[in-house]
Each structure stands twice: as C-alpha cells, then as structure tokens.
Protein backbone atom coordinates (compact mmCIF):
# COMPACT_ATOMS: atom_id res chain seq x y z
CA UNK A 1 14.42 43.12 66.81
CA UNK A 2 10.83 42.30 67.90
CA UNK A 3 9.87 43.57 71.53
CA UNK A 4 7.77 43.10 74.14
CA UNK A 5 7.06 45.77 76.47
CA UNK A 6 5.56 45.46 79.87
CA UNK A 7 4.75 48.22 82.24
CA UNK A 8 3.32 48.72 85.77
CA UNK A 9 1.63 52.84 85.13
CA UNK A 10 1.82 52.96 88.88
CA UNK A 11 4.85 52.32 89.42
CA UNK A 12 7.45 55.24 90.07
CA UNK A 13 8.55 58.48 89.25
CA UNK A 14 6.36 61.06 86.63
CA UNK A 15 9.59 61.20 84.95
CA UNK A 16 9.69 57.25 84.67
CA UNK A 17 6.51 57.44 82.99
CA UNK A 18 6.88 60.13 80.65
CA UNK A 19 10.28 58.70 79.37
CA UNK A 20 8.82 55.93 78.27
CA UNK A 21 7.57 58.00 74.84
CA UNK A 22 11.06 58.80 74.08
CA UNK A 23 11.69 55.03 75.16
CA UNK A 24 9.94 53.34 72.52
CA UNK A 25 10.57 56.64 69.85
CA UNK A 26 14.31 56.29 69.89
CA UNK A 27 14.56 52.10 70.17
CA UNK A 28 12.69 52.75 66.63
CA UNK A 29 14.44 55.95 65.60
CA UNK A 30 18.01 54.14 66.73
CA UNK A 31 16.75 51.29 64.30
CA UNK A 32 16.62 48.53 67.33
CA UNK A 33 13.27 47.16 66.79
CA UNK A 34 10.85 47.11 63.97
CA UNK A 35 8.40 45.89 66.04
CA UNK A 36 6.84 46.75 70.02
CA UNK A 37 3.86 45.31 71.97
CA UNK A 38 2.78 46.85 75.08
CA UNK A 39 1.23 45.70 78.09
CA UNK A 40 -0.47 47.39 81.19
CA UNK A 41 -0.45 45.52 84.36
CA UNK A 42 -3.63 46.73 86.28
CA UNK A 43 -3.89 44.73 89.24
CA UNK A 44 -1.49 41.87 90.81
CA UNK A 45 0.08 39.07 89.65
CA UNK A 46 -1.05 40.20 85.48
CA UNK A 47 2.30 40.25 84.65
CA UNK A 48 3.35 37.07 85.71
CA UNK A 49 -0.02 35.42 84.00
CA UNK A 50 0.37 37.65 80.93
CA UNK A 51 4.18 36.14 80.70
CA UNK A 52 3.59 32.86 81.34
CA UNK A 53 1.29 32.79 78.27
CA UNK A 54 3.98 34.38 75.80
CA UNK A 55 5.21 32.77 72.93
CA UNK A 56 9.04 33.50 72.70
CA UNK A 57 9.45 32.88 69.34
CA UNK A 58 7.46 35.91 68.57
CA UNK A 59 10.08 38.11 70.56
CA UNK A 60 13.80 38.87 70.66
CA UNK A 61 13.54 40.65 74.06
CA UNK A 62 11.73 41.50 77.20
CA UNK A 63 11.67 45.29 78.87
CA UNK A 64 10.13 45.37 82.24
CA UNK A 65 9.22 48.84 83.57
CA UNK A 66 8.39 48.51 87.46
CA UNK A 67 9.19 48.14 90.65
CA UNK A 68 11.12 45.21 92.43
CA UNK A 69 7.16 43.21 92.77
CA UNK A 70 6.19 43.73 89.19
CA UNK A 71 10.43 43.24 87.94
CA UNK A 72 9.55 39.52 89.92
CA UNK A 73 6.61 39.06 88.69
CA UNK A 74 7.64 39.03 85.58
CA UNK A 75 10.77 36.90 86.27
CA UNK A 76 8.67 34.16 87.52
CA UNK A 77 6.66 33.59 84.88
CA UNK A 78 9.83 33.28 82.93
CA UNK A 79 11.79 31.20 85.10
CA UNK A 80 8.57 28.97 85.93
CA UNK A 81 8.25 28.34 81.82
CA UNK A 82 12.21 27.98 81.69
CA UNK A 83 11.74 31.37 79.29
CA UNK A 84 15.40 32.42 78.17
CA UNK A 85 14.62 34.94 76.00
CA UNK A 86 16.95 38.57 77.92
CA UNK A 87 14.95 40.76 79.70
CA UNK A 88 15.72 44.05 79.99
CA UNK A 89 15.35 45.76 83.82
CA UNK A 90 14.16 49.41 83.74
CA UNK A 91 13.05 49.99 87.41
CA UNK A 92 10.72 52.26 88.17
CA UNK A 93 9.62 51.87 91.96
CA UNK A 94 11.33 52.84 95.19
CA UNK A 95 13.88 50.91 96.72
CA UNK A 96 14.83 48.80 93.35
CA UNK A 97 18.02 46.61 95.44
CA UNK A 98 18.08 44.11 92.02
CA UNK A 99 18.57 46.96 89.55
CA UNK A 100 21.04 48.92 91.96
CA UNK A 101 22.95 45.52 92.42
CA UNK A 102 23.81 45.50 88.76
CA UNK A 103 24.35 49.36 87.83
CA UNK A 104 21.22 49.05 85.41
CA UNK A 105 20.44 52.27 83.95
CA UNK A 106 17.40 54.29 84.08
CA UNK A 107 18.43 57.01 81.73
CA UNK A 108 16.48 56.47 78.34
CA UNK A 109 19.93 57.10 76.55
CA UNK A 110 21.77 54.41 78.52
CA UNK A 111 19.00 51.67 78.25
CA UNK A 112 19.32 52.61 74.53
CA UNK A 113 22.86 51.92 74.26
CA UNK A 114 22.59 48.36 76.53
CA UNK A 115 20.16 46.84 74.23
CA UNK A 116 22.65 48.21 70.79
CA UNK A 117 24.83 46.06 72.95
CA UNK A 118 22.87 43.42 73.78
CA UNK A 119 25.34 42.11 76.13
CA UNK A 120 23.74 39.62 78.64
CA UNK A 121 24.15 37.99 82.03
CA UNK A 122 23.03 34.39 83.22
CA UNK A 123 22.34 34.37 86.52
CA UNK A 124 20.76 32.18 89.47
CA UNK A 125 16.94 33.05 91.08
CA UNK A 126 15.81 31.89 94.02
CA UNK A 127 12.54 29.50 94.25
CA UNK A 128 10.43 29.57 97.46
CA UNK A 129 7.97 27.03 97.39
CA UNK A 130 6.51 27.71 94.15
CA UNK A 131 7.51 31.20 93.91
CA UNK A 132 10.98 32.90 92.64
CA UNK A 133 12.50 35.66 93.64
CA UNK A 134 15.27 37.52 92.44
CA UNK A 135 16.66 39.41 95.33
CA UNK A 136 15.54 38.76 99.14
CA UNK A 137 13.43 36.05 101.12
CA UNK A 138 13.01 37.58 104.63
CA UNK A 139 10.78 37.48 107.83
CA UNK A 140 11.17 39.16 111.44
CA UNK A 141 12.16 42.12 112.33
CA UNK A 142 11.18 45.27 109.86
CA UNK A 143 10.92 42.77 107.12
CA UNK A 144 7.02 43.22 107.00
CA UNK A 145 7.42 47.38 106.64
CA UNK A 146 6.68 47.42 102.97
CA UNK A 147 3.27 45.59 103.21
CA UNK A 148 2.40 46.29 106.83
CA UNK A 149 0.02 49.34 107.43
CA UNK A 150 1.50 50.00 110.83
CA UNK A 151 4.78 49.24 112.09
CA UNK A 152 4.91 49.24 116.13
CA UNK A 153 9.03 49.86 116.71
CA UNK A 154 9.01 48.85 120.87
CA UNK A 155 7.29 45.44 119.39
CA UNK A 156 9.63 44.54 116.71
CA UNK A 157 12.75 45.28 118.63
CA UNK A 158 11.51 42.92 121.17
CA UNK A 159 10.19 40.27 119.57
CA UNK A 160 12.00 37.19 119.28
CA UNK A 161 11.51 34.10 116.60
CA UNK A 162 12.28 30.46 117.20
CA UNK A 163 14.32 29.44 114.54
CA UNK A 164 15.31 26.01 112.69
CA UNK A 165 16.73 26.13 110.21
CA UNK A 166 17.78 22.92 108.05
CA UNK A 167 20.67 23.83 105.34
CA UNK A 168 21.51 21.51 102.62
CA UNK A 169 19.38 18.53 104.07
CA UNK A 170 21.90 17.62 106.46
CA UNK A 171 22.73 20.47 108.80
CA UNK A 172 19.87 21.25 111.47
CA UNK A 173 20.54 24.54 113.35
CA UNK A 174 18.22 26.10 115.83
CA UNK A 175 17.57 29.93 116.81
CA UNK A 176 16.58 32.46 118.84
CA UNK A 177 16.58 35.33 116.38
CA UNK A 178 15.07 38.91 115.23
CA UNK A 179 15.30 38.27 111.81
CA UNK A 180 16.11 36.11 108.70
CA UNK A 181 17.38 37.26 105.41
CA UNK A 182 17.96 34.25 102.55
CA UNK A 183 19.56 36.59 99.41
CA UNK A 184 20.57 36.67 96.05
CA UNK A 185 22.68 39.63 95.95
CA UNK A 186 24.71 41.60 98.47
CA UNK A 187 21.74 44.72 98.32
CA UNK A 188 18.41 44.27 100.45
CA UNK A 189 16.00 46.93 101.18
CA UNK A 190 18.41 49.80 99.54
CA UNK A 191 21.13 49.03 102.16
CA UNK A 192 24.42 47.88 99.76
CA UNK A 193 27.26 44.65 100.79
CA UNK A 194 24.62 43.81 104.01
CA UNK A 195 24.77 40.11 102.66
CA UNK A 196 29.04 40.41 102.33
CA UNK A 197 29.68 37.36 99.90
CA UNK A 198 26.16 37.00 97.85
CA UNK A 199 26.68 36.67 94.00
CA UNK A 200 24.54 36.14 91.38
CA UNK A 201 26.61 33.68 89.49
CA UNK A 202 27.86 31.02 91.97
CA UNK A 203 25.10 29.21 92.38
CA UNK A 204 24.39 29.60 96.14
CA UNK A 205 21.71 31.47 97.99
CA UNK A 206 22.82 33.23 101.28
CA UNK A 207 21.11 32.94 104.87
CA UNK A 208 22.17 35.56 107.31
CA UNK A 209 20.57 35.16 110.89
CA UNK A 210 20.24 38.15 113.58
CA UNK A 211 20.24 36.34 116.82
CA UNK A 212 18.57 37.31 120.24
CA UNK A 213 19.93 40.42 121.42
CA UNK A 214 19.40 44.04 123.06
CA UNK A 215 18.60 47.25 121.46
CA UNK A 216 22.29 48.09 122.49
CA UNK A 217 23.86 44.71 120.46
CA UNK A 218 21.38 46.16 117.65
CA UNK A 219 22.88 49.25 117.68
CA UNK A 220 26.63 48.27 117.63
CA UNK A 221 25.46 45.74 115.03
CA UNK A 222 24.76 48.88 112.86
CA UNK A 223 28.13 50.25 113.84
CA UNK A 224 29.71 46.83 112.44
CA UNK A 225 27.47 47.18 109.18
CA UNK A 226 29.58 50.27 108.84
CA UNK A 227 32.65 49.36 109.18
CA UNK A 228 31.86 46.16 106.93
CA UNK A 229 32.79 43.47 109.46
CA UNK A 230 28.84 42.80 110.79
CA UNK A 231 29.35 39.33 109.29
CA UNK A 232 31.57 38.86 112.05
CA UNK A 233 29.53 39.35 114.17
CA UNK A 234 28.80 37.29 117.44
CA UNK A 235 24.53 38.23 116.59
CA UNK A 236 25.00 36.80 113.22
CA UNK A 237 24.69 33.25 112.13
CA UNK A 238 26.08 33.40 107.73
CA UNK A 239 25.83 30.64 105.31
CA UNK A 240 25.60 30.10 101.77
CA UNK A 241 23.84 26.89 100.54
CA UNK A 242 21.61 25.14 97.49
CA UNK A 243 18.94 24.90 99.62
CA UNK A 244 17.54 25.50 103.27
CA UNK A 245 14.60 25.07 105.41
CA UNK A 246 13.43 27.38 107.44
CA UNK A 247 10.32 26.65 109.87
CA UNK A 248 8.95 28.09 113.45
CA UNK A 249 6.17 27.37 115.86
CA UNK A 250 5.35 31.15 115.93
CA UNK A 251 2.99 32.64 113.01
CA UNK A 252 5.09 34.24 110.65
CA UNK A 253 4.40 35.66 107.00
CA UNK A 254 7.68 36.08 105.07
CA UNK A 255 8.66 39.03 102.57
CA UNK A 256 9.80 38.16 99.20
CA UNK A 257 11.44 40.88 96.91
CA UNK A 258 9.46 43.77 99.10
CA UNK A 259 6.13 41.63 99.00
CA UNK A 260 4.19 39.91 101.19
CA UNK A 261 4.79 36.13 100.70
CA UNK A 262 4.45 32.77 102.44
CA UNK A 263 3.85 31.88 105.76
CA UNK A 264 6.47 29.81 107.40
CA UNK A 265 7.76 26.81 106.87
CA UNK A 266 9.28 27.15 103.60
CA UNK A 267 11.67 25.36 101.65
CA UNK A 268 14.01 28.00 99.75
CA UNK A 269 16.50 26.57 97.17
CA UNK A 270 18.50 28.62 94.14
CA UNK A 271 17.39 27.90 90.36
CA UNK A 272 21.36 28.57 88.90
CA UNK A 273 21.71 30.00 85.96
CA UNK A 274 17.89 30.69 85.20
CA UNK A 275 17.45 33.84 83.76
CA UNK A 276 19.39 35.83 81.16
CA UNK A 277 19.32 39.91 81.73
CA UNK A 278 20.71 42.69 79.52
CA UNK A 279 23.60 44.71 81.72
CA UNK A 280 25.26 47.45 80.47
C-alpha cells in the first residue's frame, strides 16, 4: 500500500515522537507499504490546506499523528472534499476524547496490526458553519479552558447564557443555561458516557444543556454524572437531532474539538456517514 503520513512534531509525548521511526520501519519491514510521504504541520490550519490539495488516487491510506485540533484538521479537509480514502488515528496530544471513544491504539505494534487488518468504520462528523468536527461543539462554562490564558472559576460558575436553541427547524426552545455541549460521541474533554446515548453511526448529533443553577445543583450534578443518571437530571435539557441552531444576545466564542471556534449563532448539523477510519 501507498501512504501518506501527516504529523504535528509538537504534538505529545517524547515517546510519541520517537515511535514514529519504528512506525514507518516496521509498516515497511511488516511488508504494508512500499511507499510513505511525510508531512510536517508547522503552524495552523497546514494540515487541513495540505489535505485538501491531495490527490487520493495516489494513496491507499491516511495516518494522522496529533492531537484532537490537528486529528480535525485533517478530517475536514477530507470531509469538505468528500475524501473517502481510511484514515488512520494515532493521537498524540492530551486529552484525545475521539481516539479514547474508539479504543484506537497508540502502541506502534497495535497500529501495525490495525492497518494488516485494514478493517474500517463509516461514521457521521459534525459540520458547524463551514467547519467539521469530529467530537464536541461547546460554549459556556469551562468550555473556553483549552484556549483561554486565564480561567477566573467565581466568574464561570456564575455566569449565565441566554439560550435558543432551534432543533430540527421546527422546535424553538429557550434557556437560561451554564453551558452547551452538541457531540458526536459519548467522551468530551476526557470525561467518558457524559453525552449517555451519542453514537457515531446513527446519524444524529447530541445537544445536552446545563440550565441555571447553584454551585450546590452543580455539585450534585457531578454526583449524578457518577452514578450515570445526570441525563436525568432536572439541570439538563438532552436531545439528539440532524440539525440545531443555537444563538444568544450575549458574546460568546464556541469550542470545537478543544479549539477555539465560532462566535455564536451557529447552525450545527451531522454529515452521516462521512468519513471512513481504521479501528482495531
């Protein structure tokens, strides 16, 4: 096979980095490819330009080495130029909720024996304006930590965000709330089944709302997380849908996949069956 290798050298762990020698040395030791380009991402947003640009025909697969920004960059510029080619996930960065979600491996000798396999997965993306992400869409409350220098804790428990939220084009629902979350998969921000019901596969994207409430309903909130019944919940508004609106008064700059995105409104709606990934 004929691959094309793209890697983010700041991303990660040492070890990530100096795998990637025995990476590439056993995928052509182990007879899996014949042939490897690599590319360096140095700054943002090259990996989604270098991808959009690639001619698939020249390749057999994808490998992504990064963390969850690069990993969507990369997506994008497949999903944008309706690439189907299977990409191959080997995270590198910190947090990594889309790799988790499906028990890809970071072990050289595992990745190895997925692509011998070369067993794949189609599954949906999420498209956010003119943006995809694979995991999370989220604003409010903590959902700005990964790209804000500061974060002021008394001032995001009590701030509030005026909600509406329009789901499907025919349901209008307003809100008081901390925070949004629109997901992809049941993992956000390295915290596992937060979004109960999410699947990759079933062509729905799913909103959960925190509503209005005290640092005490916060706190037994957490306690529900626990004991898996938050969705419950009399602080949480859940949904699945194909698409939904979300819009406020306030100023408000959303997260998507862990970084810093659009500012509100935004029209978020699920791509099904998009993007084709090797799984173990």
């Amino acid at each position: 096979k004929r691959c094309l290798l793209i890697i983010n050298p700041s991303s990660g762990q040492r070890t990530i980095q100096n795998s990637l020698d025995k990476l590439t040395g056993q995928l052509i030791l182990q007879q899996l490819v014949n042939h490897i380009d690599v590319f360096y991402t140095q700054k943002k947003d090259d990996a989604y330009n270098h991808v959009l640009n690639v001619d698939e025909k020249n390749y057999d697969f994808i490998i992504v080495v990064g963390g969850d920004g690069t990993i969507n960059e990369v997506v994008s510029g497949m999903v944008s130029t309706n690439k189907k080619i299977p990409l191959c996930i080997l995270a590198a960065g910190t947090v990594n909720d889309f790799a988790n979600y499906l028990n890809l491996p970071n072990q050289v000798d595992k990745v190895c024996a997925m692509i011998k396999q070369f067993k794949t997965l189609c599954l949906d993306v999420g498209k956010i304006n003119d943006r995809y992400f694979m995991n999370v869409a989220a604003g409010g409350m903590f959902s700005d930590v990964s790209f804000t220098v500061k974060l002021n804790l008394p001032s995001q428990l009590n701030t509030n965000i005026d909600l509406k939220v329009v789901i499907d084009n025919y349901e209008t629902k307003e809100f008081e709330a901390k925070m949004f979350m629109v997901s992809n998969t049941n993992r956000v921000g390295g915290f596992d089944r937060i979004i109960p019901y999410a699947d990759v596969q079933d062509g729905l994207l799913d909103l959960i709302i925190i509503k209005k409430c005290s640092v005490t309903d916060l706190m037994a909130l957490s306690k529900d997380y626990l004991l898996h019944k938050h969705a419950k919940s009399p602080f949480i508004f859940y949904t699945q849908a194909k698409k939904i609106t979300i819009s406020t008064k306030q100023e408000l700059v959303i997260d998507i996949d862990g970084e810093e995105g659009s500012p509100l409104p935004v029209t978020i709606e699920v791509v099904p069956q998009a993007l084709n990934i090797l799984i173990p």
